[in-house]
N, C-alpha and C. Protein backbone atom coordinates (compact mmCIF):
# COMPACT_ATOMS: atom_id res chain seq x y z
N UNK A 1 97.30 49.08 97.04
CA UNK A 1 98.71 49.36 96.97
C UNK A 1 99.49 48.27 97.71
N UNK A 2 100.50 47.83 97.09
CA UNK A 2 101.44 46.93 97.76
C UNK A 2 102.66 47.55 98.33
N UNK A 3 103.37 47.27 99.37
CA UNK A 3 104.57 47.37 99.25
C UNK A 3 105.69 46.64 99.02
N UNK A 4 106.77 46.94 98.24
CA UNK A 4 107.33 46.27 97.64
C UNK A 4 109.03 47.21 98.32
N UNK A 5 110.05 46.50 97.70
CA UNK A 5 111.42 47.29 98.21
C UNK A 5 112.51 47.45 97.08
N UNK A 6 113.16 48.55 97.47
CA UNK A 6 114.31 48.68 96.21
C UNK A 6 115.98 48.52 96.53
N UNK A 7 116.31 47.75 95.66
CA UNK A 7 117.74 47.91 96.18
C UNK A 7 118.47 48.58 95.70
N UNK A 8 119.37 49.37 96.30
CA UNK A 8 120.54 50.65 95.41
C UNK A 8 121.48 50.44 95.53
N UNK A 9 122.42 50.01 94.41
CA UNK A 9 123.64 49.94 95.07
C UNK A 9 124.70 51.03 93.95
N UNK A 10 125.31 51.99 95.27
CA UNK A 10 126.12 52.61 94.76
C UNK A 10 127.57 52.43 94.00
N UNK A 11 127.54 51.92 92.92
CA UNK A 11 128.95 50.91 92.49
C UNK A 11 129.98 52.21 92.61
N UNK A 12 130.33 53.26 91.91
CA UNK A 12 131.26 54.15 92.21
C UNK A 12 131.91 54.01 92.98
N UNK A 13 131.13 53.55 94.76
CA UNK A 13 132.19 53.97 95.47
C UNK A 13 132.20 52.58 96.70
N UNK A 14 132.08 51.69 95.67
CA UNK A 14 132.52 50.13 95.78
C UNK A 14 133.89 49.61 96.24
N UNK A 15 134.36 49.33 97.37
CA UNK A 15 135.83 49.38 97.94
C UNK A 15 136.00 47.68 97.40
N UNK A 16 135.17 46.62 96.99
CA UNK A 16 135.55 45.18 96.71
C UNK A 16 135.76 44.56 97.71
N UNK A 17 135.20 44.61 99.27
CA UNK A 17 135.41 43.96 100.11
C UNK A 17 134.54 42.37 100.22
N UNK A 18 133.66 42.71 99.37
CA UNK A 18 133.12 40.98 99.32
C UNK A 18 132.03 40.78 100.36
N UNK A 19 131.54 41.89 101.50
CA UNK A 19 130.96 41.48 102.44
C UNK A 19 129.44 41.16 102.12
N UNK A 20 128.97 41.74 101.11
CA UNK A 20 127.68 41.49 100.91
C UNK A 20 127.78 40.20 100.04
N UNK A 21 128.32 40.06 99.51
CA UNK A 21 128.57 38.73 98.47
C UNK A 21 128.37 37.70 99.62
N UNK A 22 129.37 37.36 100.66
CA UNK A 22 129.18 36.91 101.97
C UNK A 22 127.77 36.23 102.68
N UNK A 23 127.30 37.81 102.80
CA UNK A 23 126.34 37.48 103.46
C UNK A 23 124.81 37.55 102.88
N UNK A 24 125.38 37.46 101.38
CA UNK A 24 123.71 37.96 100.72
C UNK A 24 124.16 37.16 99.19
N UNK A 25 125.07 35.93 98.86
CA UNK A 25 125.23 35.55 97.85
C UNK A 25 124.25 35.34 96.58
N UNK A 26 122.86 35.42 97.82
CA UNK A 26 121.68 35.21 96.26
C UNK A 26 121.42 36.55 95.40
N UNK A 27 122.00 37.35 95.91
CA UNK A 27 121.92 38.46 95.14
C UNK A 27 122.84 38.85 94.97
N UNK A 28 123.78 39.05 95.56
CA UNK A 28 125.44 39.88 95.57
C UNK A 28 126.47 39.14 94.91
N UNK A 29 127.50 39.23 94.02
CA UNK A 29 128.80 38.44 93.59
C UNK A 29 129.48 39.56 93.28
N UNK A 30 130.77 38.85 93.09
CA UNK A 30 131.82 39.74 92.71
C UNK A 30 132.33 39.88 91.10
N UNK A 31 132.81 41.06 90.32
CA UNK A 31 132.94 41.33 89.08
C UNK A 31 134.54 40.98 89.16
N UNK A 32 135.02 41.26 87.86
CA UNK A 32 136.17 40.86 87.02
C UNK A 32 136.73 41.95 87.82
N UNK A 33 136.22 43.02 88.14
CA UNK A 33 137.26 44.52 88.13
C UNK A 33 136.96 44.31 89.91
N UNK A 34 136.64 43.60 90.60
CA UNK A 34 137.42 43.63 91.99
C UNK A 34 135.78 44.14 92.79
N UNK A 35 134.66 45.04 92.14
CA UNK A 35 133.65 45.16 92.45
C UNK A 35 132.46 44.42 93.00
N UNK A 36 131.96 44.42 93.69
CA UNK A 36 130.55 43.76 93.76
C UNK A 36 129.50 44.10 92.58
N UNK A 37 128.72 43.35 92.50
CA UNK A 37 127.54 43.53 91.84
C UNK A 37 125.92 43.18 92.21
N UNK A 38 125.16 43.58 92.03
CA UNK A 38 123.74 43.23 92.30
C UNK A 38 123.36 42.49 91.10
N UNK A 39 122.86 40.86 91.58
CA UNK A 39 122.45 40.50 89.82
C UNK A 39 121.22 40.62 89.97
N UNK A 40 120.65 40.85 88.94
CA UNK A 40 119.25 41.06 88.25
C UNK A 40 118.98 42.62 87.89
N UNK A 41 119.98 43.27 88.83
CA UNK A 41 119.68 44.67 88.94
C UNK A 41 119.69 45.18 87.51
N UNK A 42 119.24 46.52 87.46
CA UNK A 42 119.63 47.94 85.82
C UNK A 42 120.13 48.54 86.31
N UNK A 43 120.81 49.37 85.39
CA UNK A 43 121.20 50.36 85.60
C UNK A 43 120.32 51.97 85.52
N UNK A 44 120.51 52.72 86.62
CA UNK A 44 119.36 53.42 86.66
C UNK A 44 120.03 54.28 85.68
N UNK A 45 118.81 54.97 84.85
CA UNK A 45 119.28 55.79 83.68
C UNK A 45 119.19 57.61 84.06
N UNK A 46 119.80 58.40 83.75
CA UNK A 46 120.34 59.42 83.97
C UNK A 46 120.40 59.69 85.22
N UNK A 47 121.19 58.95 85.79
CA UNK A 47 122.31 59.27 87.18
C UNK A 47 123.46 59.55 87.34
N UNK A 48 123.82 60.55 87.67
CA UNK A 48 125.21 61.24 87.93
C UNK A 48 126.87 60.68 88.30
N UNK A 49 126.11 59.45 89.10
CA UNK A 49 127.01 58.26 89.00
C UNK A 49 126.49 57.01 88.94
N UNK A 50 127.35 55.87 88.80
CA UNK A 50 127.02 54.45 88.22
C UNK A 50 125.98 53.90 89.67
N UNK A 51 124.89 53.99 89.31
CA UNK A 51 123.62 53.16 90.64
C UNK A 51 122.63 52.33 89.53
N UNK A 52 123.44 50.96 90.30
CA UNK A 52 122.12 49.67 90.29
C UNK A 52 121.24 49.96 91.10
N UNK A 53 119.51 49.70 90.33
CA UNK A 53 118.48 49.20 91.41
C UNK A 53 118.06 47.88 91.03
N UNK A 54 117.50 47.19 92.07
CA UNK A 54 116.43 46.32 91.76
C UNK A 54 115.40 46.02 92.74
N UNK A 55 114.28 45.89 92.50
CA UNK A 55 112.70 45.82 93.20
C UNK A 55 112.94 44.33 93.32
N UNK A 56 112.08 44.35 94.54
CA UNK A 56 111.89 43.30 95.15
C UNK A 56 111.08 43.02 96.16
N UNK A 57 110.03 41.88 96.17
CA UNK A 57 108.92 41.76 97.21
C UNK A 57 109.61 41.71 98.70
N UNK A 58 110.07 40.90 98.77
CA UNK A 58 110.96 40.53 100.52
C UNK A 58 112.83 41.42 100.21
N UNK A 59 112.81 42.03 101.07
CA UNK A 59 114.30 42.29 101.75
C UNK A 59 114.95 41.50 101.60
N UNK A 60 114.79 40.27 102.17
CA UNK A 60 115.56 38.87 102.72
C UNK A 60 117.06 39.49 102.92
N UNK A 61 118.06 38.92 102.36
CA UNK A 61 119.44 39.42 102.74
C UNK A 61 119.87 40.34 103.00
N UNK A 62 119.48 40.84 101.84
CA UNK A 62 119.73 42.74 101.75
C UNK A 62 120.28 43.70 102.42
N UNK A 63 119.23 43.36 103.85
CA UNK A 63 119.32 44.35 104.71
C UNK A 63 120.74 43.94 105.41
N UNK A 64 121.42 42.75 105.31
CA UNK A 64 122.30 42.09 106.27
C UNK A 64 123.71 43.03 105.48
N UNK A 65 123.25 42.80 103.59
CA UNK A 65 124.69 43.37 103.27
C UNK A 65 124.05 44.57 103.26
N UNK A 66 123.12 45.03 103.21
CA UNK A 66 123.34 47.02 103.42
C UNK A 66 124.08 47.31 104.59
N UNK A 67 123.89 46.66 105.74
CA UNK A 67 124.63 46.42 107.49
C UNK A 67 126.08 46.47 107.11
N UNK A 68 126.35 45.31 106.63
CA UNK A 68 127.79 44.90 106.98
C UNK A 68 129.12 45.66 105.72
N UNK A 69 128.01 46.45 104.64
CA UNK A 69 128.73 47.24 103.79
C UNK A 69 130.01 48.17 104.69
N UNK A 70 131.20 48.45 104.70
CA UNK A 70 131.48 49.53 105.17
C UNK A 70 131.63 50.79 104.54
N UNK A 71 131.47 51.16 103.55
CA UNK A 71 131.60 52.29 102.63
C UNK A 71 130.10 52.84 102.66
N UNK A 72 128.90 51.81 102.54
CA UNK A 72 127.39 52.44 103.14
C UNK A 72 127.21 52.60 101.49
N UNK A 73 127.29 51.26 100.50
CA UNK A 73 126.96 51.75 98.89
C UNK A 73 125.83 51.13 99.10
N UNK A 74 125.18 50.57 100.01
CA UNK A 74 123.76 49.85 99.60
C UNK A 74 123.21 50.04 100.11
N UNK A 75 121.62 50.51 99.54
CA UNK A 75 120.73 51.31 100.57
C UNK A 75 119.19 50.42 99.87
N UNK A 76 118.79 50.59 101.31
CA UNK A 76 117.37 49.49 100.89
C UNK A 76 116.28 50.43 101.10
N UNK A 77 115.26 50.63 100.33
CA UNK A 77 114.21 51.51 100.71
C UNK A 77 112.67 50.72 100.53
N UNK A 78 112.12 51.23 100.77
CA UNK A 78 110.34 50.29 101.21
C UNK A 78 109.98 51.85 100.04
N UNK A 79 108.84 50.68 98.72
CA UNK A 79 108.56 51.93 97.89
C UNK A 79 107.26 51.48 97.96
N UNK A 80 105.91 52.12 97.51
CA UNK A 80 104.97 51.69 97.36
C UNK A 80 104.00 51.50 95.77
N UNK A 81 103.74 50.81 95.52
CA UNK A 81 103.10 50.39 94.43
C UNK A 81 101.64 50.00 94.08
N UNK A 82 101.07 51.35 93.01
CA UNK A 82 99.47 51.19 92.84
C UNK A 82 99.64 50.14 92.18
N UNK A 83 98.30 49.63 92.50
CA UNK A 83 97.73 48.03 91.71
C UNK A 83 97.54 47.08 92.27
């Protein structure tokens, strides 16, 4: 088993402050509508509201914009993976 990590980001309740873009540009930018975005991410399918994930071996930034989020839309979790 490996471990590997997921990123969540809650867009719904996305205030457009830019901070993860900031401090995590290899993953984070900003949309047309004032939002952040996660690139590479999906969209997770039957969720109640709009949540990007995306897997990923290293954290690296992540954890800096899950920190410096103030609304708390990005949440990093450690998942584990047979194989």
């Amino acid at each position: 088993m490996s471990k590997k990590h997921k990123i969540l980001h809650f867009r719904d309740g996305c205030i457009g402050c830019g901070a993860c873009a900031a401090v995590c540009d290899q993953y984070w930018g900003m949309e047309d509508d004032g939002k952040s975005f996660l690139k590479g991410s999906r969209l997770q399918v039957g969720a109640s509201e709009t949540i990007y994930e995306l897997e990923v071996d290293e954290v690296g930034c992540n954890s800096d914009a899950e920190e410096v989020c103030p609304v708390q839309v990005i949440k990093v979790k450690k998942i584990t993976v047979n194989g």
